[in-house]
PDB file of N, CA and C in Angstrom:
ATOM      1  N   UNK A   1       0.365   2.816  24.580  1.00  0.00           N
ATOM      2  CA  UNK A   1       0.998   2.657  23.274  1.00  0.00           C
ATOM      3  C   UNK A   1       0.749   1.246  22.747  1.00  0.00           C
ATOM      4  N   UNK A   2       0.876   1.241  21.579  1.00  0.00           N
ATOM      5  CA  UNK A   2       1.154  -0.157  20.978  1.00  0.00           C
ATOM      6  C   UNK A   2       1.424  -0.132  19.455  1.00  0.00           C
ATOM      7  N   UNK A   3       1.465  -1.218  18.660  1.00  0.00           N
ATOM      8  CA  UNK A   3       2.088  -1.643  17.311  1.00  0.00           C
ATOM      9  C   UNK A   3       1.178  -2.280  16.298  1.00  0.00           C
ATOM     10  N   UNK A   4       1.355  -1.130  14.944  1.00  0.00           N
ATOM     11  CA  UNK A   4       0.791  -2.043  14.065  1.00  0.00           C
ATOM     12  C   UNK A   4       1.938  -2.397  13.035  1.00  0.00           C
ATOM     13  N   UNK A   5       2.046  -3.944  12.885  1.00  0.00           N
ATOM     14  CA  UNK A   5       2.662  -4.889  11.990  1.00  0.00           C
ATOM     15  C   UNK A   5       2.287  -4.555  10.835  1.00  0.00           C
ATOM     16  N   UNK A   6       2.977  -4.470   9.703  1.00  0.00           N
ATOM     17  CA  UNK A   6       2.661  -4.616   8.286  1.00  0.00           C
ATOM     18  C   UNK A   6       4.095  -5.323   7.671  1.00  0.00           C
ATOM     19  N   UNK A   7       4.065  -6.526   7.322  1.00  0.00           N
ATOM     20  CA  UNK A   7       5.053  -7.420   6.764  1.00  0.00           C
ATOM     21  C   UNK A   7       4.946  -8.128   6.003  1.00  0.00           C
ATOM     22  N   UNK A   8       5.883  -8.090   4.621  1.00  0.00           N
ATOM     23  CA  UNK A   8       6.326  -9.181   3.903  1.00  0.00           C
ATOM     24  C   UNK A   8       5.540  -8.486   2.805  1.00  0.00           C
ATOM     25  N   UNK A   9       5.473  -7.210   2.112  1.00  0.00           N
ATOM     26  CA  UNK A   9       4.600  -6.651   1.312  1.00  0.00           C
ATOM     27  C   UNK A   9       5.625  -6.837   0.348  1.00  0.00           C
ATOM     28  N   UNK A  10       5.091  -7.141  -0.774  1.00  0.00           N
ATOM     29  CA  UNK A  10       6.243  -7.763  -1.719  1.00  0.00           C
ATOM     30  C   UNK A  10       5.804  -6.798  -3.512  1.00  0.00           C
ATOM     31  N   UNK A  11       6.955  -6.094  -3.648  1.00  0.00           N
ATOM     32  CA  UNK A  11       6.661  -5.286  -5.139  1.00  0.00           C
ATOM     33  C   UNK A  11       7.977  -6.281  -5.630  1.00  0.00           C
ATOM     34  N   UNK A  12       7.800  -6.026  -6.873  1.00  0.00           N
ATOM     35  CA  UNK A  12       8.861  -5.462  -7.851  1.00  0.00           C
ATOM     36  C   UNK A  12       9.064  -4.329  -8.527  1.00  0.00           C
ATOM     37  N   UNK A  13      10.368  -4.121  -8.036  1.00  0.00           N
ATOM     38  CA  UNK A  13      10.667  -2.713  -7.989  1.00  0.00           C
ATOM     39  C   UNK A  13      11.838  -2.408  -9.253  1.00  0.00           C
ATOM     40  N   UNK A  14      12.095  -1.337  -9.280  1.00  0.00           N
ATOM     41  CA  UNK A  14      13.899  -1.094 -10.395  1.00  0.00           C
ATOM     42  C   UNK A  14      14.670  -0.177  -9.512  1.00  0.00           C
ATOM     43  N   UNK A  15      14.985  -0.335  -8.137  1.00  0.00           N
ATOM     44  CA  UNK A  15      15.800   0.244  -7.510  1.00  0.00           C
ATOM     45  C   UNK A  15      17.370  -0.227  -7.497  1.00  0.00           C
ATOM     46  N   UNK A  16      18.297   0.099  -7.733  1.00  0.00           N
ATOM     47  CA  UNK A  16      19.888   0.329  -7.005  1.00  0.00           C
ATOM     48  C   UNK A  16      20.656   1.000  -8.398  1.00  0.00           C
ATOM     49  N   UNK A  17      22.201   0.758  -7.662  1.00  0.00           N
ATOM     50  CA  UNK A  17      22.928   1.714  -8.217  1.00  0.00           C
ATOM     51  C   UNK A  17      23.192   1.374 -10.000  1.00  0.00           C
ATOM     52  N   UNK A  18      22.954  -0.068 -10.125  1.00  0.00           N
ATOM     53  CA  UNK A  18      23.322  -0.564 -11.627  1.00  0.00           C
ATOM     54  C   UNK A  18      22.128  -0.314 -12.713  1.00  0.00           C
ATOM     55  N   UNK A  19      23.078   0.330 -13.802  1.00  0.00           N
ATOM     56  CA  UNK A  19      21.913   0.719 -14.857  1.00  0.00           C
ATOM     57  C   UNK A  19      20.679  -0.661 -14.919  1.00  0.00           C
ATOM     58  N   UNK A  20      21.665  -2.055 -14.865  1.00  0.00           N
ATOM     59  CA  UNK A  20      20.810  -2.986 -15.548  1.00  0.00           C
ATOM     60  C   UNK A  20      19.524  -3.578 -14.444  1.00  0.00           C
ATOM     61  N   UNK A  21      19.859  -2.898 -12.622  1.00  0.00           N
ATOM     62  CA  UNK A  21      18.633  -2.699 -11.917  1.00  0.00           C
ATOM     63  C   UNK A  21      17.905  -2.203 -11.934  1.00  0.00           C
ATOM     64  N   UNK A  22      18.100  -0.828 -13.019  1.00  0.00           N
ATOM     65  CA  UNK A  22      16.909  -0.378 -13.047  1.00  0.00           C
ATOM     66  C   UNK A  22      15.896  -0.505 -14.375  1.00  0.00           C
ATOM     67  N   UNK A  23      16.708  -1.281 -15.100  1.00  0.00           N
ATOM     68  CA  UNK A  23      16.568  -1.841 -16.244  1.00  0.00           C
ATOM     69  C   UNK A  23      15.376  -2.815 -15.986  1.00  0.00           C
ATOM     70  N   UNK A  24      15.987  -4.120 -15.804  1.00  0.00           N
ATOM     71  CA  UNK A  24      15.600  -5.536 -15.195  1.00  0.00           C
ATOM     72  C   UNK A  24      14.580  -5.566 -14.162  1.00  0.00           C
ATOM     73  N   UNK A  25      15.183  -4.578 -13.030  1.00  0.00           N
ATOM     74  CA  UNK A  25      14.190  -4.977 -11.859  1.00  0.00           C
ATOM     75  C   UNK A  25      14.790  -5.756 -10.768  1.00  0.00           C
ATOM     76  N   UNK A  26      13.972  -6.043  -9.622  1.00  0.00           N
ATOM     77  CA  UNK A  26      14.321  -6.966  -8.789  1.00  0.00           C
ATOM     78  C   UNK A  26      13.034  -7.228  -8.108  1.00  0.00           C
ATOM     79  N   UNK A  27      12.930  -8.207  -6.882  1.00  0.00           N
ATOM     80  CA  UNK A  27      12.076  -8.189  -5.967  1.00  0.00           C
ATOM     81  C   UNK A  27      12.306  -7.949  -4.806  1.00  0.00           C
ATOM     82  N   UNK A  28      11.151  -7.126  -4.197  1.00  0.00           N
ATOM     83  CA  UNK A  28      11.969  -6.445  -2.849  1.00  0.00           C
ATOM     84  C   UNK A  28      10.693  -6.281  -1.734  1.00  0.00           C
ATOM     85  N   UNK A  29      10.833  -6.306  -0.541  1.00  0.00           N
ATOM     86  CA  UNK A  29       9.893  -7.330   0.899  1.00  0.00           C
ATOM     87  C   UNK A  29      10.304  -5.880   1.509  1.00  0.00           C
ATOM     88  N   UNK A  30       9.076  -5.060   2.089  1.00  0.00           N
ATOM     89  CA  UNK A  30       9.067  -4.064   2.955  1.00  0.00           C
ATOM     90  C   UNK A  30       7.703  -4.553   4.051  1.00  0.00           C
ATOM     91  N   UNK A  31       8.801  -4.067   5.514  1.00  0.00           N
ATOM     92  CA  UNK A  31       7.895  -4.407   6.555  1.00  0.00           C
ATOM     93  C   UNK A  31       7.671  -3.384   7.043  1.00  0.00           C
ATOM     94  N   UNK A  32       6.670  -2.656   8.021  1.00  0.00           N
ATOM     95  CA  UNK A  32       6.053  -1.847   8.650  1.00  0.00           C
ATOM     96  C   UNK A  32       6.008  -1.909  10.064  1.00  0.00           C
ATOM     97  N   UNK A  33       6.520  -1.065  10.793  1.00  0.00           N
ATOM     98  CA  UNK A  33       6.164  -1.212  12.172  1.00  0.00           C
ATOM     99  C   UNK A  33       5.769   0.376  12.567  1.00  0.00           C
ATOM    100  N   UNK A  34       4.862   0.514  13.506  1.00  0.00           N
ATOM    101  CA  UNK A  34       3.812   1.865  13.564  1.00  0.00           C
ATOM    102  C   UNK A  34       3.612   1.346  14.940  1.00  0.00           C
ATOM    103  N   UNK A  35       4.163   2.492  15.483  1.00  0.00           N
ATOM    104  CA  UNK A  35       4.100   2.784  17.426  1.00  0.00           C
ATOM    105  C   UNK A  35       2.975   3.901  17.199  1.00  0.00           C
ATOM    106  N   UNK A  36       2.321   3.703  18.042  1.00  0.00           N
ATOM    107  CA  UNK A  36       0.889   4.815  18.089  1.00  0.00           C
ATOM    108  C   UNK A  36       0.305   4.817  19.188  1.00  0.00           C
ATOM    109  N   UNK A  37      -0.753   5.530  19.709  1.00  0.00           N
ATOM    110  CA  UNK A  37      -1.480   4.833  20.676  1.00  0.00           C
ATOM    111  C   UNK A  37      -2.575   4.680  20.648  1.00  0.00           C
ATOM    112  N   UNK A  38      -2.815   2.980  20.839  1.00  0.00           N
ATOM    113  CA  UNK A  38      -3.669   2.227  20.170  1.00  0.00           C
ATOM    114  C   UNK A  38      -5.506   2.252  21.399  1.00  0.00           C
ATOM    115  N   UNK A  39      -5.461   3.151  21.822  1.00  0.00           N
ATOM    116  CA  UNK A  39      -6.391   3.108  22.984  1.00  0.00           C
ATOM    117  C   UNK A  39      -7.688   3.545  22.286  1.00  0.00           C
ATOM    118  N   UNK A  40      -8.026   4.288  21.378  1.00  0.00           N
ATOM    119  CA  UNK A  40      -9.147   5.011  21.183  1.00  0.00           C
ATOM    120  C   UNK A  40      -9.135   3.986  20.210  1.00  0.00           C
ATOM    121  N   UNK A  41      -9.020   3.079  19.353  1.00  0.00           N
ATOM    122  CA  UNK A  41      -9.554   2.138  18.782  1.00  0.00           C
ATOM    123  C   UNK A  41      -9.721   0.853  19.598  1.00  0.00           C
ATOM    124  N   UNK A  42      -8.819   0.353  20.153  1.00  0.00           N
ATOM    125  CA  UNK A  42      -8.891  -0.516  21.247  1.00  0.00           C
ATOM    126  C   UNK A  42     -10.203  -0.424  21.527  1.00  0.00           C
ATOM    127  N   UNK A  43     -10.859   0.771  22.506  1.00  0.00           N
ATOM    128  CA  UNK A  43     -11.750   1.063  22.807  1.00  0.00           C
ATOM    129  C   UNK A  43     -13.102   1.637  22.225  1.00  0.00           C
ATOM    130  N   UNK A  44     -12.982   2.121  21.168  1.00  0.00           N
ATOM    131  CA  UNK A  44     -14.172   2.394  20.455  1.00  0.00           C
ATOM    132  C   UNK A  44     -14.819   1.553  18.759  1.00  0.00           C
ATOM    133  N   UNK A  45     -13.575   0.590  18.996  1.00  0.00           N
ATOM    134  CA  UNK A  45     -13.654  -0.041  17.733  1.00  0.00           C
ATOM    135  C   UNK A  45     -14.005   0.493  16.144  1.00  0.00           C
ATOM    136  N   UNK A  46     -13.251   1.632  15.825  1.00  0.00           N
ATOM    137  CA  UNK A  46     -13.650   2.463  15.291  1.00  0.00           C
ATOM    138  C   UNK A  46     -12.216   2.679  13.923  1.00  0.00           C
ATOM    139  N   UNK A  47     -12.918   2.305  12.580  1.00  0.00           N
ATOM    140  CA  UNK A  47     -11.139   2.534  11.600  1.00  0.00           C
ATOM    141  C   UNK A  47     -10.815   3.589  11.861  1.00  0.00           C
ATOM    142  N   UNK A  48     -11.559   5.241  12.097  1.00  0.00           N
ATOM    143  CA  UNK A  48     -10.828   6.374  12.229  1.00  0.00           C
ATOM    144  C   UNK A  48     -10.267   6.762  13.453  1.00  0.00           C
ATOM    145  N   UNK A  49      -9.863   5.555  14.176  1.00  0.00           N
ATOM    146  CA  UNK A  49      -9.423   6.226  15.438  1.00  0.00           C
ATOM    147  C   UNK A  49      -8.040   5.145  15.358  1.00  0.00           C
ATOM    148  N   UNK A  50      -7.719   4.233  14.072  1.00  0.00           N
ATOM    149  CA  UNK A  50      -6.501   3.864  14.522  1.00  0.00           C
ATOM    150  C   UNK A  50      -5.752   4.091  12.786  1.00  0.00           C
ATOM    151  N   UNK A  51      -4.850   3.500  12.728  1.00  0.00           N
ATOM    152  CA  UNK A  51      -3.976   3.373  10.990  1.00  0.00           C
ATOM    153  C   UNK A  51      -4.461   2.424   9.840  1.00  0.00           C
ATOM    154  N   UNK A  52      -5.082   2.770   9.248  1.00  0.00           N
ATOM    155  CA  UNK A  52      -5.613   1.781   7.813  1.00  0.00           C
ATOM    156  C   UNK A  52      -4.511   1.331   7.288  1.00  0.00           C
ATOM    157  N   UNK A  53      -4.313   0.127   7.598  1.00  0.00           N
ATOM    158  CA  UNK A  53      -4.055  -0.961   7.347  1.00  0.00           C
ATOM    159  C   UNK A  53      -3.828  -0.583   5.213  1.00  0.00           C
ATOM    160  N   UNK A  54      -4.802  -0.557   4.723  1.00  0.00           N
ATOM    161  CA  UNK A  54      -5.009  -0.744   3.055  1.00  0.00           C
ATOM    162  C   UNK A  54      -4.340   0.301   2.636  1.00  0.00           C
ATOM    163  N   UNK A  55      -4.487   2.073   3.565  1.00  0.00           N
ATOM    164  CA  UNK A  55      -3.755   3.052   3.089  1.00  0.00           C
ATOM    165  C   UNK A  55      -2.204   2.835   3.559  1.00  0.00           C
ATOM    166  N   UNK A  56      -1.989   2.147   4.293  1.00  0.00           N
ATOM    167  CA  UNK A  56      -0.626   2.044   4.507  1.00  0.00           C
ATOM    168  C   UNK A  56       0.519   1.560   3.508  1.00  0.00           C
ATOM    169  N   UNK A  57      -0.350   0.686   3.279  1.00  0.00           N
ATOM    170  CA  UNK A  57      -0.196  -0.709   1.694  1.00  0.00           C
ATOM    171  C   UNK A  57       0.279   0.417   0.584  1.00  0.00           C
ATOM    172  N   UNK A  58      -0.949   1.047   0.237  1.00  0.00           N
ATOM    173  CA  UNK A  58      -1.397   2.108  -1.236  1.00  0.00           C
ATOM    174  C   UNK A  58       0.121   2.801  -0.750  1.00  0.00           C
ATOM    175  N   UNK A  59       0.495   3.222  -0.247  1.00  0.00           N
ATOM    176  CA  UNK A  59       1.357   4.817  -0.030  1.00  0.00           C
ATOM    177  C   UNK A  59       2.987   3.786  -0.040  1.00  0.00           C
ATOM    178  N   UNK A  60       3.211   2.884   0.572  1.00  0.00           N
ATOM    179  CA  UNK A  60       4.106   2.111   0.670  1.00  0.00           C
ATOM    180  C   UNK A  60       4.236   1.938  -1.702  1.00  0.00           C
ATOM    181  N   UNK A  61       3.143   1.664  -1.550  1.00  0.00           N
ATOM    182  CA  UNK A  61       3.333   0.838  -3.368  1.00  0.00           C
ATOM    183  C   UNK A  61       3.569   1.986  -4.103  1.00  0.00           C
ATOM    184  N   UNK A  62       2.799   3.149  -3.947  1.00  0.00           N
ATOM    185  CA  UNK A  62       3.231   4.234  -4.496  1.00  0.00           C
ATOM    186  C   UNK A  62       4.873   4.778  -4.308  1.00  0.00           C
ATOM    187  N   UNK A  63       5.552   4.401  -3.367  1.00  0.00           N
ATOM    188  CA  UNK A  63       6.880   4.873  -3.339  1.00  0.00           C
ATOM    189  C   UNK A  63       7.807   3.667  -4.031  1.00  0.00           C
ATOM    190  N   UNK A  64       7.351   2.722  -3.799  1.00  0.00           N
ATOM    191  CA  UNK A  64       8.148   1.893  -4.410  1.00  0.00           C
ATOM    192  C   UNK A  64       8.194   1.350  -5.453  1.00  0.00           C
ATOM    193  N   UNK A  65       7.277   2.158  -6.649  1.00  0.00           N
ATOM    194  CA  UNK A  65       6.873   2.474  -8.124  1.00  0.00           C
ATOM    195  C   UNK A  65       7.890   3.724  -8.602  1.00  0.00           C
ATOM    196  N   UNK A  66       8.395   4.402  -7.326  1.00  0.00           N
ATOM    197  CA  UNK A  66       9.634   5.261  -8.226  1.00  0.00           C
ATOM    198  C   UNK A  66      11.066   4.960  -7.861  1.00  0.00           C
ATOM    199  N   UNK A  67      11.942   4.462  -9.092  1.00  0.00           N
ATOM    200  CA  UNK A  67      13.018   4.679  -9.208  1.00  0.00           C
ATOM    201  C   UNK A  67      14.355   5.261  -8.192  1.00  0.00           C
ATOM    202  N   UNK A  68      14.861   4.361  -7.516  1.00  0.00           N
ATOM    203  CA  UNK A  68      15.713   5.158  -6.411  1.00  0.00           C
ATOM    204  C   UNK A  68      17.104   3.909  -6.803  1.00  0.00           C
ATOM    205  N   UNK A  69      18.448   4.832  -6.361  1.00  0.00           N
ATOM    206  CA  UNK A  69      19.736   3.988  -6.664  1.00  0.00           C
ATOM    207  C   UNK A  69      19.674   3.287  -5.176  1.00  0.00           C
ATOM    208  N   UNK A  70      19.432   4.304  -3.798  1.00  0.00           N
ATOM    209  CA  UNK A  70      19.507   3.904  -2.859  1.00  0.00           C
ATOM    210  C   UNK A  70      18.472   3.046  -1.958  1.00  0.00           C
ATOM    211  N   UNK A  71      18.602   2.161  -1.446  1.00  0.00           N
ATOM    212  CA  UNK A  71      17.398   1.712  -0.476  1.00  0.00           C
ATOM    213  C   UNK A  71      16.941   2.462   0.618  1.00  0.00           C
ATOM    214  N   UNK A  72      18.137   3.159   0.846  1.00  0.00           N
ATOM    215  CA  UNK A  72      17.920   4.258   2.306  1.00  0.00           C
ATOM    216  C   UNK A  72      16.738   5.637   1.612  1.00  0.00           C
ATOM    217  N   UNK A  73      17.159   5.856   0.425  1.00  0.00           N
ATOM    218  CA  UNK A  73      16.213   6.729  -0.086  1.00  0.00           C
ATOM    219  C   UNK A  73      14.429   6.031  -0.209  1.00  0.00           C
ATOM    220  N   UNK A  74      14.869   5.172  -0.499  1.00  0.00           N
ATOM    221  CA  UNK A  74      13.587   4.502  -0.197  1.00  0.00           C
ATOM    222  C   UNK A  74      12.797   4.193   0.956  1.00  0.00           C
ATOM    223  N   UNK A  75      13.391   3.767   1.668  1.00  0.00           N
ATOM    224  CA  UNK A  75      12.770   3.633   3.470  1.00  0.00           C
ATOM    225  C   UNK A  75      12.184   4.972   3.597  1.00  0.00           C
ATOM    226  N   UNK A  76      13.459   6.384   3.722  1.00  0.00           N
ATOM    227  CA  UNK A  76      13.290   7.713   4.063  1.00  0.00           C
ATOM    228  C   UNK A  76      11.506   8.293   3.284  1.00  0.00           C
ATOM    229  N   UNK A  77      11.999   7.946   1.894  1.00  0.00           N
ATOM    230  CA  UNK A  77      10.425   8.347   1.021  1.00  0.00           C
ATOM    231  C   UNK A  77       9.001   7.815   1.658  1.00  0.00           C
ATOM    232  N   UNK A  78       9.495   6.241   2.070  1.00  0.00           N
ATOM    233  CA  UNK A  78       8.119   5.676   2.732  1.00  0.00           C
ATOM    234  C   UNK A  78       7.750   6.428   4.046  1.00  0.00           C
ATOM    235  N   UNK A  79       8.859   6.452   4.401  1.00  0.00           N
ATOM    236  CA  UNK A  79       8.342   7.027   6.110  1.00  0.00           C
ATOM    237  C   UNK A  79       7.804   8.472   5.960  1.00  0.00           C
ATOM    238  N   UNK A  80       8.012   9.479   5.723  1.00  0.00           N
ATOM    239  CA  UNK A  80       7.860  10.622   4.875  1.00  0.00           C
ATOM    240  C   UNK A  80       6.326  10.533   4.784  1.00  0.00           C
ATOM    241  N   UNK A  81       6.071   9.720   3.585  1.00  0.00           N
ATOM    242  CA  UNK A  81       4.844   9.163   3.019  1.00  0.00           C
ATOM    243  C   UNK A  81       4.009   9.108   4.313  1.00  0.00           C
ATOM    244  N   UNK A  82       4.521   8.456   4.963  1.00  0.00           N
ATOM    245  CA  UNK A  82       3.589   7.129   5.887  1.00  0.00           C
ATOM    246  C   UNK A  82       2.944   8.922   6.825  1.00  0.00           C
ATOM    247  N   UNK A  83       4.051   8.925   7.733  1.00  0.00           N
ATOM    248  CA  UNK A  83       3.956  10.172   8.691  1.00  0.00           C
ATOM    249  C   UNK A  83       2.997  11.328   8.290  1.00  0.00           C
ATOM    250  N   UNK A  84       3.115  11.982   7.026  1.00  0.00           N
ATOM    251  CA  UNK A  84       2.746  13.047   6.536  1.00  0.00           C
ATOM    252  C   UNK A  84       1.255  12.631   6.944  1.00  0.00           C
ATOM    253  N   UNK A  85       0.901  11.551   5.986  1.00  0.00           N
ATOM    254  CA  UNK A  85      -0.531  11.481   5.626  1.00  0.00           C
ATOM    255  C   UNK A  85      -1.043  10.519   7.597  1.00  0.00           C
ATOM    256  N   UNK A  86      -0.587  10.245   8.316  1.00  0.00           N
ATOM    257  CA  UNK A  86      -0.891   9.600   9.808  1.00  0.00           C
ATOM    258  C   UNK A  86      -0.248  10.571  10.639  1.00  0.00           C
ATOM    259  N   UNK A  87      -0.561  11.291  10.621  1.00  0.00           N
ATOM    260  CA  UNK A  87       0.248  12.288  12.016  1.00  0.00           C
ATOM    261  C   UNK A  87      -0.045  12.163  13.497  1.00  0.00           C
ATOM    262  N   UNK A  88      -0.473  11.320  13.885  1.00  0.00           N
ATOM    263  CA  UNK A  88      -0.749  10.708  15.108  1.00  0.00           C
ATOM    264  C   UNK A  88       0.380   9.547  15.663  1.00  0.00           C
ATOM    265  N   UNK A  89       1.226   9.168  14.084  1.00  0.00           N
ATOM    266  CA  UNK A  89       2.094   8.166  14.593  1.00  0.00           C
ATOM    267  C   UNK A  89       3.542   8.281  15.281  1.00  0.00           C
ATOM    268  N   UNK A  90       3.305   7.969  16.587  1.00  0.00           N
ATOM    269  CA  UNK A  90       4.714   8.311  17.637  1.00  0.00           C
ATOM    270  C   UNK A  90       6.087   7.806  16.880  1.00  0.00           C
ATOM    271  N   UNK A  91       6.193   6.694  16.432  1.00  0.00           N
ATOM    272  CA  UNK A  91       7.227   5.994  15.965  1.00  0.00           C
ATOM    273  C   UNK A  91       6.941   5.108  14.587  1.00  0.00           C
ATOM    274  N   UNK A  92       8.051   4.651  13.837  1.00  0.00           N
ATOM    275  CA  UNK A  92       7.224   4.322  12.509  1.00  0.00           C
ATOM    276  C   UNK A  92       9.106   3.547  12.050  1.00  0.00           C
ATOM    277  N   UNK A  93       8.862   2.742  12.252  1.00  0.00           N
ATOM    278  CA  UNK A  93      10.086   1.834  11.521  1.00  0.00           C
ATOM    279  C   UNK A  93      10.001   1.129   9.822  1.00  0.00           C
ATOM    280  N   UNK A  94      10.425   1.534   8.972  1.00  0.00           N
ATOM    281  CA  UNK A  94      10.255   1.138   7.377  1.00  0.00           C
ATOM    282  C   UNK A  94      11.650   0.246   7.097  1.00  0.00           C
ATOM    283  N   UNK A  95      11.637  -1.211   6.540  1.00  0.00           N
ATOM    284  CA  UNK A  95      12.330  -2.285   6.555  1.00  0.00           C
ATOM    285  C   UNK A  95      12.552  -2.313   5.248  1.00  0.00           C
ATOM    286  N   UNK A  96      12.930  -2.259   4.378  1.00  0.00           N
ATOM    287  CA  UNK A  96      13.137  -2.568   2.675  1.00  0.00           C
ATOM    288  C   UNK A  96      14.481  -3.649   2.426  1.00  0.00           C
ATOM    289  N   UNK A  97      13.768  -4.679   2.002  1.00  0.00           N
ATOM    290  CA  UNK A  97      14.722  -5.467   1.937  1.00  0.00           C
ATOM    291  C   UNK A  97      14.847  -6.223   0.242  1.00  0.00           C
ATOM    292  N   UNK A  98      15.882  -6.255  -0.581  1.00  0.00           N
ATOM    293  CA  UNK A  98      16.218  -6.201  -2.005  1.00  0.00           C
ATOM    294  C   UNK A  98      16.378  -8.018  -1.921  1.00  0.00           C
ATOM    295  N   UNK A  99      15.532  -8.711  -2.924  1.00  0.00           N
ATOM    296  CA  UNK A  99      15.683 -10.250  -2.922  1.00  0.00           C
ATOM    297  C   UNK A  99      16.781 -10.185  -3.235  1.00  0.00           C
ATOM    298  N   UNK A 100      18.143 -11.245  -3.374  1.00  0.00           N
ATOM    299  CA  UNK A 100      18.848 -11.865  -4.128  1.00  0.00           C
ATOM    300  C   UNK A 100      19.292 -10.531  -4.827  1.00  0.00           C
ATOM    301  N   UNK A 101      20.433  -9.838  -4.190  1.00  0.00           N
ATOM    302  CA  UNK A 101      21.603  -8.670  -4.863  1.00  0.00           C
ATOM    303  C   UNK A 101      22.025  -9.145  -5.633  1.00  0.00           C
ATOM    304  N   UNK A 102      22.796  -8.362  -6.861  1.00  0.00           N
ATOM    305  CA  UNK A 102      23.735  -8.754  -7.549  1.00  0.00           C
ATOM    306  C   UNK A 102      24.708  -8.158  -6.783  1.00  0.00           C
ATOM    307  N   UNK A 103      25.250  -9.002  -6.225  1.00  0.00           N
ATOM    308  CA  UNK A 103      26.384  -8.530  -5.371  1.00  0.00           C
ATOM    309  C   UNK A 103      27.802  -9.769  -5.923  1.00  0.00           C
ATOM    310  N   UNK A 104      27.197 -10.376  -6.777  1.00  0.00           N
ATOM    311  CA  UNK A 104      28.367 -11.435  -7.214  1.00  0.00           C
ATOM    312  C   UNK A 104      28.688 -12.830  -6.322  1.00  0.00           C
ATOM    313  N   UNK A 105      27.619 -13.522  -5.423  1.00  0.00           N
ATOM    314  CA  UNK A 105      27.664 -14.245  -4.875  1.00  0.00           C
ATOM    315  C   UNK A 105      26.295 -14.121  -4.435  1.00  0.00           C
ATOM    316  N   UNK A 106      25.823 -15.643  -3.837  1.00  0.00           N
ATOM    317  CA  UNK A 106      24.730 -16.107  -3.083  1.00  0.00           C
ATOM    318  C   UNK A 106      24.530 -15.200  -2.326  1.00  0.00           C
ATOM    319  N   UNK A 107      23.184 -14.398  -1.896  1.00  0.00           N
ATOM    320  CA  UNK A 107      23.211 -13.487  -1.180  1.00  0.00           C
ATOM    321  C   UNK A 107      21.482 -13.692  -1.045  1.00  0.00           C
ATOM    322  N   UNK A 108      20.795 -14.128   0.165  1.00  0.00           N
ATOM    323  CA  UNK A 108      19.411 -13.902   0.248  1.00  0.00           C
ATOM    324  C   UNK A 108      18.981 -12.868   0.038  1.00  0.00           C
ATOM    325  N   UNK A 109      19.647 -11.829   0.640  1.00  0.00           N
ATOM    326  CA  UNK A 109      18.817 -10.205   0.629  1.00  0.00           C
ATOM    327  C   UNK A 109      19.750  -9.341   1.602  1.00  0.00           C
ATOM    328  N   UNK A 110      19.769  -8.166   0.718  1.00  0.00           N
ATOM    329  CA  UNK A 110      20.090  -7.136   1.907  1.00  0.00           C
ATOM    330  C   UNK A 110      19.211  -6.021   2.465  1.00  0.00           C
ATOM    331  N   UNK A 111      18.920  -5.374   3.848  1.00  0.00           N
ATOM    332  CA  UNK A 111      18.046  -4.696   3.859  1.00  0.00           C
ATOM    333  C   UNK A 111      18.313  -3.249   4.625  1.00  0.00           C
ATOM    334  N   UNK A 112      17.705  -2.253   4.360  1.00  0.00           N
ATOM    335  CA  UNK A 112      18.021  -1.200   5.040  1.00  0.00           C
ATOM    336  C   UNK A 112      16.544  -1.090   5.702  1.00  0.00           C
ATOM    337  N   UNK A 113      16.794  -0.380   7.162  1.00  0.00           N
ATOM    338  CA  UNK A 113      15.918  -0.155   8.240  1.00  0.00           C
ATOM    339  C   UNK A 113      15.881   1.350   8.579  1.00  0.00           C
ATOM    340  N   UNK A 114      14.968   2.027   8.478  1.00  0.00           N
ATOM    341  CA  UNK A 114      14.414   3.402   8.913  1.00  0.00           C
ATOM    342  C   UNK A 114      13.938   3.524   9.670  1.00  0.00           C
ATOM    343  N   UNK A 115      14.474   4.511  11.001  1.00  0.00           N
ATOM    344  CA  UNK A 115      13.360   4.560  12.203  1.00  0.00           C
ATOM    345  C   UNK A 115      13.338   6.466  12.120  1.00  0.00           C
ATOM    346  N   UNK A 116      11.945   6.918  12.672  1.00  0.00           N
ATOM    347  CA  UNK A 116      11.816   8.313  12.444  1.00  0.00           C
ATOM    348  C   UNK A 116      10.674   8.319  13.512  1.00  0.00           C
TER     349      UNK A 116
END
C-alpha cells in the first residue's frame, strides 16, 4: 500500500448556509489523501498503473464549482467523484476547509474531513 498527497488546492467557491455565501463567495483549501497500492507503478513506472495527479485536480474543481450549503456535502460529492472515476482506490480521505467563516469572530478556517 501507499499514499498519494494532494494539498492546499485552493478554489473560490459560494458554498454555506448564508444567502450572502453564496452570493459573495469565499475561499476554500481541499486536501487529498488516496491509499492505493502503489506497487505496479512503483515498479513499472507507468501513469496508467497509478492516480493522475491532474485528473484528480479537474474532478475535485468540478465539484467545487457547484453550489452546496454544506461542506460535508461537499467532501461526500468529491469522494464520490474521486472513487467512481479511480476504482482501484482502497481508501480516499477529502479535507475541505472554508478560509475565514463568517462565524462573527476571528476564525482561520473551519474544515470538514471525509473518509470512504
Amino acid at each position: 500500500m501507499g499514499k498519494i498527497l494532494i494539498e492546499g488546492m485552493e478554489f473560490y467557491s459560494y458554498h454555506g448556509c448564508f444567502v450572502e455565501e453564496q452570493i459573495v463567495g469565499n475561499k476554500f483549501i481541499v486536501d487529498v489523501t488516496i491509499d492505493f497500492n502503489i506497487e505496479l507503478a512503483a515498479e513499472n513506472d507507468e501513469l496508467n498503473e497509478t492516480i493522475n495527479y491532474q485528473s484528480v485536480f479537474m474532478l475535485v474543481k468540478k465539484e467545487m464549482a457547484i453550489k452546496s450549503k454544506l461542506l460535508e456535502n461537499v467532501a461526500k460529492r468529491i469522494a464520490d467523484s474521486i472513487k467512481e472515476n479511480f476504482p482501484k482506490i482502497h481508501q480516499l480521505t477529502i479535507r475541505v476547509s472554508k478560509v475565514n467563516p463568517p462565524l462573527g469572530g476571528q476564525i482561520k478556517l473551519v474544515a470538514v474531513e471525509y473518509s470512504c
